[in-house]
Protein backbone atom coordinates (compact mmCIF):
# COMPACT_ATOMS: atom_id res chain seq x y z
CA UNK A 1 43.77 -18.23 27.50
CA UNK A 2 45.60 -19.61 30.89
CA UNK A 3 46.75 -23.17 29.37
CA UNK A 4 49.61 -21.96 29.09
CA UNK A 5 49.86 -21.20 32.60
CA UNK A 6 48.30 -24.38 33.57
CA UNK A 7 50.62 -26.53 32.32
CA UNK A 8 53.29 -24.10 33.87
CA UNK A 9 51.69 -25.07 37.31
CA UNK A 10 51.13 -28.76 36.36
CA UNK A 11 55.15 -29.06 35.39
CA UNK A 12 56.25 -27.03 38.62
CA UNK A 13 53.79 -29.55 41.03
CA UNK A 14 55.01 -32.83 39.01
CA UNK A 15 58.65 -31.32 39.86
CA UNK A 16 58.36 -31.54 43.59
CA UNK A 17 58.02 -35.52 42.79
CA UNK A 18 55.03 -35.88 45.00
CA UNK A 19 52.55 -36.17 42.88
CA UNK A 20 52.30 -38.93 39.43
CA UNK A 21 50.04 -37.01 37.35
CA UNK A 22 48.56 -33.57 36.80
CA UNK A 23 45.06 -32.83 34.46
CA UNK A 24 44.84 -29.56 33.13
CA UNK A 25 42.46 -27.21 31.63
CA UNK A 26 39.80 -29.21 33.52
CA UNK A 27 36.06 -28.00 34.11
CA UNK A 28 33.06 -28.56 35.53
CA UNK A 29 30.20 -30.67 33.35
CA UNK A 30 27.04 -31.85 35.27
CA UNK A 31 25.82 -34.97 34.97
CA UNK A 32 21.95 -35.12 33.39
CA UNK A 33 21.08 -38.15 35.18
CA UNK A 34 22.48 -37.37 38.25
CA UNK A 35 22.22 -33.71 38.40
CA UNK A 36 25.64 -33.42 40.09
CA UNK A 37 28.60 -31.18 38.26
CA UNK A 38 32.48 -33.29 38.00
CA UNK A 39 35.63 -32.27 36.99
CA UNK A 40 36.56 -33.46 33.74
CA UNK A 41 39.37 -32.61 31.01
CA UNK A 42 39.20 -32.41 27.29
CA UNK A 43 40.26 -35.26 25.44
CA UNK A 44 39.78 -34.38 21.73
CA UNK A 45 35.86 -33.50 21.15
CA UNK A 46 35.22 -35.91 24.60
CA UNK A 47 35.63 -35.11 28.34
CA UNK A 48 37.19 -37.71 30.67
CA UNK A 49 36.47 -38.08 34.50
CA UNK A 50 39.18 -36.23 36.41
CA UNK A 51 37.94 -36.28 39.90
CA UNK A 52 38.11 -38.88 43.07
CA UNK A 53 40.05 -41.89 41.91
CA UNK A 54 41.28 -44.93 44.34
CA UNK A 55 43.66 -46.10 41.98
CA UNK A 56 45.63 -43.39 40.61
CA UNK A 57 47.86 -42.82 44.24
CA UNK A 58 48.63 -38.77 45.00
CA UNK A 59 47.43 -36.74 41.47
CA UNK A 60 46.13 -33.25 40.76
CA UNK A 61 43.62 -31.62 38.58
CA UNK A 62 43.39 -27.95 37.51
CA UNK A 63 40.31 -26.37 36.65
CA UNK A 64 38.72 -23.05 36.38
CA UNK A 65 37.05 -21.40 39.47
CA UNK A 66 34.72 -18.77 38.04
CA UNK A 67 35.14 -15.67 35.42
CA UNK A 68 37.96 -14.22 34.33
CA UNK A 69 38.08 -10.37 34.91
CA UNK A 70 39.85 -7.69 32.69
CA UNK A 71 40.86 -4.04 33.18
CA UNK A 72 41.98 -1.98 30.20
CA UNK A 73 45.23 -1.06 29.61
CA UNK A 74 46.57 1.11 27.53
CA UNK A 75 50.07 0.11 25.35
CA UNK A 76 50.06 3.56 23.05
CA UNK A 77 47.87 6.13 21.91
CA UNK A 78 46.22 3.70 19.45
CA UNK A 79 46.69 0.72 20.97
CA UNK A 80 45.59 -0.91 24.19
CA UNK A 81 45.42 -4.62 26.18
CA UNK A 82 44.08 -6.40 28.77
CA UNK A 83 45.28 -6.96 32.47
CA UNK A 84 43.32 -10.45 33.16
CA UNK A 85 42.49 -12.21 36.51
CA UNK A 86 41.47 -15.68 36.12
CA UNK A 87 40.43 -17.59 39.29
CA UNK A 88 41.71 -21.12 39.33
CA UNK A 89 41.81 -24.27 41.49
CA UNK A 90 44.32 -26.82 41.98
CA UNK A 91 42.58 -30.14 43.59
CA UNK A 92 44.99 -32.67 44.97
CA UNK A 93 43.45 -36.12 46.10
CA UNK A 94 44.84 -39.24 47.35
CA UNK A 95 43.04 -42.11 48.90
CA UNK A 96 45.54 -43.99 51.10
CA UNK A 97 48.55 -41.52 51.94
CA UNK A 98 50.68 -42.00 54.36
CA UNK A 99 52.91 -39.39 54.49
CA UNK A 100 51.95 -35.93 56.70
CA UNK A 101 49.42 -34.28 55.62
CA UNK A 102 50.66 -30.96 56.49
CA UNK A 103 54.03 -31.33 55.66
CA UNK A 104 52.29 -32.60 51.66
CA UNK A 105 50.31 -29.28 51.86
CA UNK A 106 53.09 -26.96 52.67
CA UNK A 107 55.35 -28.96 49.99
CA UNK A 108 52.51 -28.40 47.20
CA UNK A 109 51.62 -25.16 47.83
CA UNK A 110 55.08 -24.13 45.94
CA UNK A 111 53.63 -23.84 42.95
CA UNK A 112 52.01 -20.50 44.56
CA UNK A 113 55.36 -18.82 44.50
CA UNK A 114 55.16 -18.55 40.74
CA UNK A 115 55.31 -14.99 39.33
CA UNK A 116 51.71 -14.49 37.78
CA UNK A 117 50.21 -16.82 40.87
CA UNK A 118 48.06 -15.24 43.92
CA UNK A 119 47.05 -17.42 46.41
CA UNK A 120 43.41 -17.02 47.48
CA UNK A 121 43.09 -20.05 49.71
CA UNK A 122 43.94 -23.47 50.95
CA UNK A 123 40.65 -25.84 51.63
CA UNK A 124 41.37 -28.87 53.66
CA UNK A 125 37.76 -29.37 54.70
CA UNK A 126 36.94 -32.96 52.56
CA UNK A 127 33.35 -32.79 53.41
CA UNK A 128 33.17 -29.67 51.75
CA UNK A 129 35.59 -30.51 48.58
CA UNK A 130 33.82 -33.84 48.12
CA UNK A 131 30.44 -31.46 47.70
CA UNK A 132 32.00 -29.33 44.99
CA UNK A 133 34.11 -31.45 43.16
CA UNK A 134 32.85 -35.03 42.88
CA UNK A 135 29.39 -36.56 42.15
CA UNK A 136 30.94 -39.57 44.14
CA UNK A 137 29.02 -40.15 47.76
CA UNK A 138 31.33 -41.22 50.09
CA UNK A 139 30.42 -42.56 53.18
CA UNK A 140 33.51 -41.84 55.14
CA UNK A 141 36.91 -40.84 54.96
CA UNK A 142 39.85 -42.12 57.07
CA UNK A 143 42.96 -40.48 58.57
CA UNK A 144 45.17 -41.27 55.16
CA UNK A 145 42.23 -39.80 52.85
CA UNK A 146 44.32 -36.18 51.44
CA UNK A 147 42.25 -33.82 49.95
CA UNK A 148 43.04 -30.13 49.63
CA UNK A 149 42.55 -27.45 47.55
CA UNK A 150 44.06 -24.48 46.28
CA UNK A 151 41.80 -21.31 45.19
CA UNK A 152 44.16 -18.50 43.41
CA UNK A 153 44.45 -16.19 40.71
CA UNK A 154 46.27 -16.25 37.23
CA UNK A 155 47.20 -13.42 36.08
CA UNK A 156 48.49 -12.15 32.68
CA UNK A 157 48.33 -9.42 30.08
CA UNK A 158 45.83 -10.43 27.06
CA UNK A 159 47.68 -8.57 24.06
CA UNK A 160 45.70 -8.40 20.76
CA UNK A 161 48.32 -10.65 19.43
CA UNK A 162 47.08 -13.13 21.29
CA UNK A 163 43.75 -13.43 19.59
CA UNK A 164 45.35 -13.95 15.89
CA UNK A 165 47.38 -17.00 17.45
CA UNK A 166 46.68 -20.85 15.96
CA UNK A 167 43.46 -21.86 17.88
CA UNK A 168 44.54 -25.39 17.25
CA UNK A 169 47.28 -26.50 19.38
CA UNK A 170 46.97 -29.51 21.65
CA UNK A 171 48.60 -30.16 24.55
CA UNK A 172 48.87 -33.58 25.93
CA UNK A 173 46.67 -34.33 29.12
CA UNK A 174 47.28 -35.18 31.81
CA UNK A 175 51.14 -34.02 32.34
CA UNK A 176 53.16 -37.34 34.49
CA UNK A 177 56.65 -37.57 36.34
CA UNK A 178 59.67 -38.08 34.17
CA UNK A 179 60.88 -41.71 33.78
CA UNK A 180 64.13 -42.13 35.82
CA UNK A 181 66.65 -41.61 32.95
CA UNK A 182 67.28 -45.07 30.94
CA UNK A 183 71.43 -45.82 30.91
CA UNK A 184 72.22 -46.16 27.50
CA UNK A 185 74.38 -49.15 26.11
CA UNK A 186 77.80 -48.42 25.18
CA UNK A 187 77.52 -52.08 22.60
CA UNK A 188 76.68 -51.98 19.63
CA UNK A 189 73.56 -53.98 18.55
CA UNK A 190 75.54 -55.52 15.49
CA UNK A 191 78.33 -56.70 17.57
């Protein structure tokens, strides 16, 4: 019900040109052998690993944060929808980043200025991030480790036209940058 609004958030990050790439609709799966939960997004009937990554530079993931709440509301006398809260989080993670810190966190955090978007929280504690989103161990981080997260809520009106809509859609994962524009050739290729 909030991909919608994910991807919303995932094009308005990707717009500040910070970050490369943004996963959506990501959740939590644990790990059998491990017995450790990780952020992963759907990838046709498979999950793919969406948390701590060394090579990938400055990215994001978006993933649920809990239940999503509802409160009736009534339309007309007959009919009625839903006023829904869902809790999200945003993760941002880079490895080696030298830019601020602070001045990355207060850029990010525009997305939280979207109509729809309330923001619960900012968490800039790693130890704590690395214990609730990643089954990785690390044994340190340095100075140009960035890892924050953003708790808020989503909220939108569930409308019983919304259940009778196409179940099937895909939307591609995860969302990257825009290609500087290609010039385009003003010869012909048969001349």
């Amino acid at each position: 019900m909030t991909t919608d609004k994910q991807i919303e958030i995932a094009n308005t990050i990707l717009a500040t040109g910070l970050v490369s790439q943004v996963f959506h609709s990501c959740e939590m799966l644990r790990d059998e052998t491990n017995n450790v939960l990780y952020p992963a997004y759907p990838k046709g009937n498979e999950y793919t690993y969406a948390g701590i990554d060394d090579a990938k530079g400055l990215f994001a993931y978006i993933r649920t944060n809990g239940d999503q709440v509802g409160v009736p509301l009534k339309i007309t006398s007959c009919s009625r929808s839903y006023d829904m809260d869902a809790p999200m989080r945003v993760v941002f993670f880079s490895d080696n980043e030298g830019r601020n810190h602070e001045e990355l966190v207060r850029k990010l955090s525009s997305f939280t200025f979207m109509n729809g978007i309330t923001l619960q929280r900012v968490i800039t504690d790693k130890w704590r991030l690395i214990r609730e989103e990643s089954p990785i161990f690390r044994s340190r981080f340095d100075g140009k480790t960035f890892y924050v997260a953003f708790d808020v809520l989503v909220a939108f009106i569930l409308l019983p036209s919304d259940c009778q809509t196409d179940l099937c859609v895909t939307h591609p994962n995860p969302l990257k940058k825009c290609p500087a524009a290609v010039p385009m050739s003003s010869s012909s290729a048969t001349s």
